[in-house]
Protein backbone atom coordinates (compact mmCIF):
# COMPACT_ATOMS: atom_id res chain seq x y z
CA UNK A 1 -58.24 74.42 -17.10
CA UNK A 2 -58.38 73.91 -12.98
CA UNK A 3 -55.94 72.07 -11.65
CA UNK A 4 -56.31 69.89 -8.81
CA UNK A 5 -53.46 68.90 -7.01
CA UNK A 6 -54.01 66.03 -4.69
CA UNK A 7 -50.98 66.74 -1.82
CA UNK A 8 -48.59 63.95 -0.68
CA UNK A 9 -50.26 63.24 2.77
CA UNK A 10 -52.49 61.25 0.70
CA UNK A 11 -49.54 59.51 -1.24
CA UNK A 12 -48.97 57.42 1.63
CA UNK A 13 -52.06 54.61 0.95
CA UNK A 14 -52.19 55.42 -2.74
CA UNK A 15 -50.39 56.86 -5.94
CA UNK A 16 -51.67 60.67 -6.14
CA UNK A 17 -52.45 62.35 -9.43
CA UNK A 18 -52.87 65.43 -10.51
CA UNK A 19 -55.88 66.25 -12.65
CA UNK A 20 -56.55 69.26 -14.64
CA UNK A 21 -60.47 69.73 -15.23
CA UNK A 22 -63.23 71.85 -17.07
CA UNK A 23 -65.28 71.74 -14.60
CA UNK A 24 -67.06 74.26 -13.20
CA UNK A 25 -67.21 73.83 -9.42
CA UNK A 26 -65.04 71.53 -6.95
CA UNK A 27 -67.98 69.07 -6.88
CA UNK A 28 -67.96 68.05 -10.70
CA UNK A 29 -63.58 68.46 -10.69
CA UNK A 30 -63.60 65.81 -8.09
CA UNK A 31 -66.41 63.49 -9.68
CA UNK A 32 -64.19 63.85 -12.39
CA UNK A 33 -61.34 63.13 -10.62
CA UNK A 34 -63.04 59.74 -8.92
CA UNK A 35 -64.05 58.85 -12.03
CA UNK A 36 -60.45 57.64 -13.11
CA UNK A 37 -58.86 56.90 -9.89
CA UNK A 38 -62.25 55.50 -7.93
CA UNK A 39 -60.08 54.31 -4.82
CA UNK A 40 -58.93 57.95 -4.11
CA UNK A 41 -63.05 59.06 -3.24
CA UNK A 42 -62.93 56.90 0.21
CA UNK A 43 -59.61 58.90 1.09
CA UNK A 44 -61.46 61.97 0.24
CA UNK A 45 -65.46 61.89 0.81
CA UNK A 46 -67.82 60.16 3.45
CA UNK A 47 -70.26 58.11 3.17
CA UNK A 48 -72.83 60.81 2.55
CA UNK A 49 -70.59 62.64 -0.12
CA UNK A 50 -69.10 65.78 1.59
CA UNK A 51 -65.21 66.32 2.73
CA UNK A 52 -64.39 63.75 5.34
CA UNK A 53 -63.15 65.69 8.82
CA UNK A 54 -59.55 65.27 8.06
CA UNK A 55 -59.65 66.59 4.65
CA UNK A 56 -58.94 70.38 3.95
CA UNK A 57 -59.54 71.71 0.26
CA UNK A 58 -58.14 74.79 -0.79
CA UNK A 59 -59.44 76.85 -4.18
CA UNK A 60 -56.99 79.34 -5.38
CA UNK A 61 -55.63 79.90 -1.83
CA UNK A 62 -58.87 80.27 -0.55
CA UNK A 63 -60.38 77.02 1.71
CA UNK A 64 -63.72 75.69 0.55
CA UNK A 65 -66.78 77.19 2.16
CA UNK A 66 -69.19 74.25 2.54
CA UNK A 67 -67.39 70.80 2.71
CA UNK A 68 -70.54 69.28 2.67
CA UNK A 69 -72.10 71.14 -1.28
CA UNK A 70 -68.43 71.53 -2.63
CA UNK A 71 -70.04 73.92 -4.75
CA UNK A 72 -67.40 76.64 -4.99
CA UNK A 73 -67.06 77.99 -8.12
CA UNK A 74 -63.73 77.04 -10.07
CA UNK A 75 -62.26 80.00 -12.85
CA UNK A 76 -60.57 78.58 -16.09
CA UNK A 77 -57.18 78.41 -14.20
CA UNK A 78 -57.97 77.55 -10.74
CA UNK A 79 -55.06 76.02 -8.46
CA UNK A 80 -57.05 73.57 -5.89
CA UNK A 81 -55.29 72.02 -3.49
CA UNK A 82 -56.78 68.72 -1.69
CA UNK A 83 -54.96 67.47 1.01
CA UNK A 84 -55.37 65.41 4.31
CA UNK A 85 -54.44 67.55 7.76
CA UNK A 86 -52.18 65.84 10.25
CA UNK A 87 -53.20 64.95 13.79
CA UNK A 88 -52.06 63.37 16.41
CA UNK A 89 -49.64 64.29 19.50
């Protein structure tokens, strides 16, 4: 199974999980995901469904090529790591 590791930037608005999945690309893990923790998918996605700018997602080491699909593939024992970058000055 994938596992998707949501990182503790996020932790500071909301209790983080971390999922493990069957699915088959990082679209369907995190429709998964939203699907039991629903208030975690504004954190995550914009309005028209892809990564919001602040949001980096990483797929066995690898960062995502289209934030907008998400349609990287995932193998059986994928380590994906979802996490919000840090800005400011």
């Amino acid at each position: 199974m994938a596992h998707l590791i949501f990182t503790q930037q996020l932790g500071r608005f909301m209790t983080v999980p971390q999922v493990e999945t069957q699915a088959a690309d990082l679209r369907s893990a995190l429709d998964a995901c939203f699907a039991d923790h629903p208030r975690l998918r504004g954190y995550v996605l914009d309005e028209q469904g892809g990564l919001r700018e602040n949001v980096v997602v990483f797929i066995d080491g690898q960062r995502a090529r289209d934030p907008k699909r998400l349609d990287d593939a995932l193998a059986p024992h994928s380590q994906v790591y979802i996490l919000q970058a840090l800005s400011g000055g």
